[in-house]
Protein backbone atom coordinates (compact mmCIF):
# COMPACT_ATOMS: atom_id res chain seq x y z
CA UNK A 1 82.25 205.88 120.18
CA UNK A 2 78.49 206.01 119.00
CA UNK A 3 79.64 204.64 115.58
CA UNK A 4 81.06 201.48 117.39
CA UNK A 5 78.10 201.15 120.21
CA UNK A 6 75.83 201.43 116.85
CA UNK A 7 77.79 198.24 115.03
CA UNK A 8 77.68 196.48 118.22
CA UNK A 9 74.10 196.39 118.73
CA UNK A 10 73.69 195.87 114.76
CA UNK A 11 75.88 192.72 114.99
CA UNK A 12 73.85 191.43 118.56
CA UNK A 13 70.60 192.07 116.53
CA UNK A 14 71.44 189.60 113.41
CA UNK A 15 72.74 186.79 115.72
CA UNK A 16 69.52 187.11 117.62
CA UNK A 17 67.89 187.01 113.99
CA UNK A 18 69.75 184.27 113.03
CA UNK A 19 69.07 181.85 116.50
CA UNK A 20 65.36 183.13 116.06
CA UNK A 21 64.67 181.58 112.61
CA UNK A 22 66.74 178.18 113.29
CA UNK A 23 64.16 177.44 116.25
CA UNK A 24 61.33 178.50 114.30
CA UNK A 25 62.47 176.02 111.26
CA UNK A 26 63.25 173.06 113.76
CA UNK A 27 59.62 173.47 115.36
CA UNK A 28 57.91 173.63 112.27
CA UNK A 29 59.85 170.17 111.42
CA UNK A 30 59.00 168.53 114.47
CA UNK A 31 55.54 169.44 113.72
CA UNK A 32 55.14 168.21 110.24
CA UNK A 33 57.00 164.94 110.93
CA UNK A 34 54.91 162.31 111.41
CA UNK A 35 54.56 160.17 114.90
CA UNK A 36 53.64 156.33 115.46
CA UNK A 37 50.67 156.29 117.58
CA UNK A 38 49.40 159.49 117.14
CA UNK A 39 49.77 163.04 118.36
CA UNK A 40 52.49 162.94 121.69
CA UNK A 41 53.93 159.57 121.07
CA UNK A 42 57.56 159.15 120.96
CA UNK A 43 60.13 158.18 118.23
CA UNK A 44 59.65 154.91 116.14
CA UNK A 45 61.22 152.13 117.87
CA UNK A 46 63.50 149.72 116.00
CA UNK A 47 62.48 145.87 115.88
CA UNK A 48 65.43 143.53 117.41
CA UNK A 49 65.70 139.76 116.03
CA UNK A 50 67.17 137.51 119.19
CA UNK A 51 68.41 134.19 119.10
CA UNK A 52 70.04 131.72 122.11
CA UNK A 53 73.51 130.99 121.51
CA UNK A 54 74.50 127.47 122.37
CA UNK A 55 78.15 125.91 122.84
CA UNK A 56 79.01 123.97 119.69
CA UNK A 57 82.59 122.21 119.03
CA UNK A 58 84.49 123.61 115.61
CA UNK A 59 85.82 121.33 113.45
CA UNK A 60 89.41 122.42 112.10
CA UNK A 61 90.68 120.53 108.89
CA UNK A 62 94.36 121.05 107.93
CA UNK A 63 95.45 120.07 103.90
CA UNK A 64 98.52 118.92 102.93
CA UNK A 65 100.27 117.07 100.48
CA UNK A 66 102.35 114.04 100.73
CA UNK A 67 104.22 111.29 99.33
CA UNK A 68 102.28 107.69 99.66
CA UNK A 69 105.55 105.36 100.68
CA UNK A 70 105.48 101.66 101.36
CA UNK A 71 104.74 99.93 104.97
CA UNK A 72 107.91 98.23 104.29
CA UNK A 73 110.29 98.17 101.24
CA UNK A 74 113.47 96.71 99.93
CA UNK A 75 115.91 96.39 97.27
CA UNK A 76 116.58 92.49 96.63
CA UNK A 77 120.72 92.20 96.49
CA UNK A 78 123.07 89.48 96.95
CA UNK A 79 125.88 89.26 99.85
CA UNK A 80 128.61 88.09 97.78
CA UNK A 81 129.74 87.48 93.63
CA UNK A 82 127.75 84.49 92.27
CA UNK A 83 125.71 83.21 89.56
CA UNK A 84 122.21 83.26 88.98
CA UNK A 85 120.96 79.15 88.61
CA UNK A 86 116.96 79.93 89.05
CA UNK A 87 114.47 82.65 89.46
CA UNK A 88 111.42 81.38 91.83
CA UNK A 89 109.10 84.53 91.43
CA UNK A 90 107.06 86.39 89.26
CA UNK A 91 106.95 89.90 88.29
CA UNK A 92 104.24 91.45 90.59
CA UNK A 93 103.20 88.36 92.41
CA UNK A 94 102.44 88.57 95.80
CA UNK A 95 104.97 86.24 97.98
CA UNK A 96 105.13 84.98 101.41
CA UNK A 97 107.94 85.61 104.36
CA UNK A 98 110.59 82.89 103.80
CA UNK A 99 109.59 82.17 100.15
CA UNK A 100 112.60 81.41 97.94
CA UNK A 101 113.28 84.07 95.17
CA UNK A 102 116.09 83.63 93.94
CA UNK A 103 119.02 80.82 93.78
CA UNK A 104 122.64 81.25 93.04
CA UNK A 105 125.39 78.77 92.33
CA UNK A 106 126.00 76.82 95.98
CA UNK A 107 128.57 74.10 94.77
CA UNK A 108 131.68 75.26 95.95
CA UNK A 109 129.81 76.73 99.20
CA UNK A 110 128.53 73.15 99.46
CA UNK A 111 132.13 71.61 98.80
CA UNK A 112 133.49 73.89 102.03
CA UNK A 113 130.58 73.01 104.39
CA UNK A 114 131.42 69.29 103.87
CA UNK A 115 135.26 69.85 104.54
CA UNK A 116 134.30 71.88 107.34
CA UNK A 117 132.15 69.13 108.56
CA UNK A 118 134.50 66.57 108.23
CA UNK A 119 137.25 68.46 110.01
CA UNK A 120 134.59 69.02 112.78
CA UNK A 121 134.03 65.26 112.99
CA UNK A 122 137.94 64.80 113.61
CA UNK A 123 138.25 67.00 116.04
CA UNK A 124 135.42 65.27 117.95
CA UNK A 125 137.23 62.22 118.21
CA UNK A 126 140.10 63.76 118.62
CA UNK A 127 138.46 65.82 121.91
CA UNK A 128 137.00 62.69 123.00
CA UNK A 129 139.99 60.41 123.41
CA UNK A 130 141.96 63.04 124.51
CA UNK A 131 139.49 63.68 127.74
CA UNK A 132 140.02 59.34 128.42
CA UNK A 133 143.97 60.06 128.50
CA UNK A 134 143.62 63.11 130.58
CA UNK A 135 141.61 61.03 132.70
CA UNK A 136 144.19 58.79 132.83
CA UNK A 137 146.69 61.41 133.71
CA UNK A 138 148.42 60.18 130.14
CA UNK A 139 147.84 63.81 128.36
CA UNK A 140 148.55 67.25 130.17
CA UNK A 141 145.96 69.80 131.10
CA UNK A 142 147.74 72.15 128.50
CA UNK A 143 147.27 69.71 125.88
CA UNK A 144 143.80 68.70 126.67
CA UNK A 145 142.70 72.51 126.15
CA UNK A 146 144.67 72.79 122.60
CA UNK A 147 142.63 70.23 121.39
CA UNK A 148 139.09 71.54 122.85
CA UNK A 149 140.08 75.01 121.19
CA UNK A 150 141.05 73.05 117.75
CA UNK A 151 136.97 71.76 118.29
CA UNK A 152 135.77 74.96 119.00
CA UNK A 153 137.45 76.90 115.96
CA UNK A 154 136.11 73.30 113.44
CA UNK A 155 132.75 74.14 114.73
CA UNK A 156 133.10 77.69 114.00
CA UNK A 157 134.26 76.72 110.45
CA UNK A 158 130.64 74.55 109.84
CA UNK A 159 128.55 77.97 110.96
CA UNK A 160 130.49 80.36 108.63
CA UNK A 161 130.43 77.47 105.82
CA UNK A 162 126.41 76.81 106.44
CA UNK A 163 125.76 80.66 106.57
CA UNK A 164 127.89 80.78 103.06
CA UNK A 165 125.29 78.23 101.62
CA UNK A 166 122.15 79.67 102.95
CA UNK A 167 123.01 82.97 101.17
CA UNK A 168 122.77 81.50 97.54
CA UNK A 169 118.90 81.05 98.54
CA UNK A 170 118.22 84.42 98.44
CA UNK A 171 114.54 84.68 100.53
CA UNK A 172 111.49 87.20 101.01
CA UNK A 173 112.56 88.73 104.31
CA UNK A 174 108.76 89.82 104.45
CA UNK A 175 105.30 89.34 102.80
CA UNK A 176 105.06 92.13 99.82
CA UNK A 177 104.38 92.23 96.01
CA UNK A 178 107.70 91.54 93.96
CA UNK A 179 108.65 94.24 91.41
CA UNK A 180 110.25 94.03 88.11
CA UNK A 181 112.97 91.38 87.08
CA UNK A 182 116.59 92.55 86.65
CA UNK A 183 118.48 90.00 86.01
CA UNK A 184 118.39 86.36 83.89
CA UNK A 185 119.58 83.01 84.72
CA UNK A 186 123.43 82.44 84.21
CA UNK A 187 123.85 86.09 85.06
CA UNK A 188 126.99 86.89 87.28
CA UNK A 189 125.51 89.49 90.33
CA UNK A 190 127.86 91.47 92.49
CA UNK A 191 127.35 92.35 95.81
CA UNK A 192 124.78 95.35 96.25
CA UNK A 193 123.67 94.76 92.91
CA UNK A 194 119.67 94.75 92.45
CA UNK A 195 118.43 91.71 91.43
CA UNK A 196 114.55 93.11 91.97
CA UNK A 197 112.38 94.96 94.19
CA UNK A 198 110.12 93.88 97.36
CA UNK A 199 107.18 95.85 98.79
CA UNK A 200 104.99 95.54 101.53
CA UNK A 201 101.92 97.29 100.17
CA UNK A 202 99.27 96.12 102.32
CA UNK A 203 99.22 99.69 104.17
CA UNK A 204 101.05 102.69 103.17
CA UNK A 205 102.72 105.63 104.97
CA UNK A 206 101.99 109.03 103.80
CA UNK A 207 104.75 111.64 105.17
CA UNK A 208 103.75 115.26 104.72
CA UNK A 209 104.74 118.42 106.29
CA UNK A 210 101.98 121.00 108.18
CA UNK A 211 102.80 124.25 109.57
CA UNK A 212 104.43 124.29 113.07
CA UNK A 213 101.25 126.69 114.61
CA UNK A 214 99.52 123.04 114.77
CA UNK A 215 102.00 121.14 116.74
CA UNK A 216 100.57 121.71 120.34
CA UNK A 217 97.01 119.73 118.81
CA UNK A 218 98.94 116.78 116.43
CA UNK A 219 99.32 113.87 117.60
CA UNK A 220 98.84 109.88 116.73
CA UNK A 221 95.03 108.28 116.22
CA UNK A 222 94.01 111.75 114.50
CA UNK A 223 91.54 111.16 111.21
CA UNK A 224 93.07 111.43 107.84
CA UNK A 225 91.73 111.37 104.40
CA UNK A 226 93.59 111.16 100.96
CA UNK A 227 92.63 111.80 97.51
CA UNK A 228 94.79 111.28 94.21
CA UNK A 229 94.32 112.32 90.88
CA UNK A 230 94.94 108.97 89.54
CA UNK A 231 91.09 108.18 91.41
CA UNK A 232 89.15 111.10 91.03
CA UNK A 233 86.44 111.48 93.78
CA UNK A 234 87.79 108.62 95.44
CA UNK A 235 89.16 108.97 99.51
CA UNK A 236 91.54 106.89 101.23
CA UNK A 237 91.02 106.96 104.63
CA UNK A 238 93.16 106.62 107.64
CA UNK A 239 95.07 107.84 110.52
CA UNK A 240 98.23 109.98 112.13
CA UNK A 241 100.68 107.63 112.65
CA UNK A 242 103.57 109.75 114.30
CA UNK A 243 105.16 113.20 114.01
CA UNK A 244 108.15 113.85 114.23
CA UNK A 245 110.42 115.03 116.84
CA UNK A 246 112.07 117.88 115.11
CA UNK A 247 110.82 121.65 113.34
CA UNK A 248 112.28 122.40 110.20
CA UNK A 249 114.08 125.68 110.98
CA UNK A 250 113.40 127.17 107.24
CA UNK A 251 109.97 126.00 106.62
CA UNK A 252 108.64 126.47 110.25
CA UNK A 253 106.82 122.87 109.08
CA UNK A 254 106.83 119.49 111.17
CA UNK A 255 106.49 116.12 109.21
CA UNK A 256 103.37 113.87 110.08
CA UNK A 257 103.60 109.94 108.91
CA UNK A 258 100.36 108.59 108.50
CA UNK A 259 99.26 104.94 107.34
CA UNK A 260 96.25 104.00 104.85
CA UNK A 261 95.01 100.29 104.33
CA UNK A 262 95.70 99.63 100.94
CA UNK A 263 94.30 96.10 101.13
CA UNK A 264 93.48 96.33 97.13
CA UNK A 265 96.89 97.77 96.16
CA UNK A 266 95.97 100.65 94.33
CA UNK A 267 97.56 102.88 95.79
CA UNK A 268 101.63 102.90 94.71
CA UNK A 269 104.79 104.08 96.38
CA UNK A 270 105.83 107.38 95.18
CA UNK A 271 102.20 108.70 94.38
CA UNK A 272 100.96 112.29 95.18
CA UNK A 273 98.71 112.68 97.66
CA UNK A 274 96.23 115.71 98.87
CA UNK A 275 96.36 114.85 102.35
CA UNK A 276 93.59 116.10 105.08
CA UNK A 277 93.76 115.73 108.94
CA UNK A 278 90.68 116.26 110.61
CA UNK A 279 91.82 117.99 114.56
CA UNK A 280 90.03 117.04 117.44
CA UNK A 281 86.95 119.84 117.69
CA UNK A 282 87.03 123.31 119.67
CA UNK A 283 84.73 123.95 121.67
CA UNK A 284 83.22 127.30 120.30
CA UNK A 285 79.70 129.17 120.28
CA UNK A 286 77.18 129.21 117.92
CA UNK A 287 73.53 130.68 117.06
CA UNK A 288 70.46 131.13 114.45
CA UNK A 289 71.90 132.38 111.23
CA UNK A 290 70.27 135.36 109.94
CA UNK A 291 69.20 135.95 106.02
């Protein structure tokens, strides 16, 4: 028992030992540290740099790239099997809605809007003396409307035969910049054949697809600016046109059409485009930046 009172007290005595010389080390550290403002003062304070925060609106650009397309652009064919008489255009000249392009043979359409003409005359005189004998009670009602439907079907006859003719002047359904030649005088076309190209250049569409996450702040009027390696450090600018209606289910991506003045031409159907649509700014906070 006195052997384990003896350890006891021996094991009391170094913790005391132990708690004695950590105060006495931490008090002689205090003392030799030195103090801002002299003897009593207490620890060094730590300087704060403040600055006002004021409400600022972010500006969010979103890239893309796109496909520059015409306003308006189609393939010049004929309706029907004829031959080319004349060519009235240039390659790349700039024509006018209405403008003849191109003419094909029209003699035998010709020939059939003069028999259907002259038929149409008969009947006329036909109708007309036939009303003065109905009149007359000499000619049935039956018989009277015979003849009016013979009239009817002549005049029908002159249309189709007129609308025959009018299609070997083959016109610019729009104003637009021709493209290249494809086919010489005397040539025999077939329907849905092109004979050349027509575009409306004057503004172009730009389709391009941006990530779904930005549908709920797309919409038409929205700033957009295009660059193309064919100008280097050159912009196109323009707007959002429309967006479509639909998500594409495996890209997660909506397409956005927008249109550029192109009242030079130099931009081209078909060209890539680095497309960038300025949204409408967030309103967001913001302060003194700090070096």
């Amino acid at each position: 028992p006195w052997v384990s009172i003896i350890k006891m007290e021996t094991a009391m005595l170094a913790r005391f030992a132990i708690a004695a010389a950590t105060v006495w080390l931490l008090s002689g550290c205090e003392a030799e540290t030195p103090v801002a403002g002299g003897a009593g003062a207490g620890p060094e304070s730590v300087a704060v740099v403040t600055a006002p925060v004021t409400a600022k609106p972010l500006a969010v650009e979103v890239e893309a790239l796109g496909t520059a397309r015409s306003n308006e652009a189609i393939d010049i064919t004929a309706k029907s099997a004829n031959t080319v008489i004349s060519v009235r255009f240039e390659e790349g000249q700039l024509v006018r809605r209405g403008e003849l392009l191109i003419e094909l043979d029209g003699a035998q359409a010709r020939a059939d809007l003069a028999a259907a003409e002259a038929a149409l005359a008969e009947s006329k005189n036909a109708y007309a003396r036939s009303r003065d004998l109905f009149t007359q009670q000499a000619l049935s009602q039956a018989q009277l409307e015979q003849i009016e439907a013979t009239l009817l079907a002549n005049e029908a006859r002159v249309a189709a035969a007129r609308a025959r003719l009018s299609d070997t002047l083959i016109r610019a359904p729009f104003d637009g910049r021709m493209g290249l030649r494809r086919v010489s005088v005397g040539a025999l076309v077939n329907p849905g054949a092109v004979i050349t190209t027509l575009d409306d250049t004057s503004t172009m569409k730009v389709d391009f697809d941006v990530p779904e996450v930005f549908l709920a702040v797309l919409k038409a009027g929205l700033a957009v600016v295009a660059q193309s390696a064919a100008y280097a450090g050159e912009s196109f600018n323009g707007e959002v046109e429309s967006v479509d209606s639909r998500v594409d289910p495996v890209t997660r991506t909506i397409k956005v059409r927008a249109r550029l003045p192109n009242p030079e031409g130099r931009l081209r159907p078909g060209m890539f485009l680095t497309v960038r649509v300025s949204r409408e700014p967030l309103p967001g906070l913001a302060g003194v930046q700090l070096h």
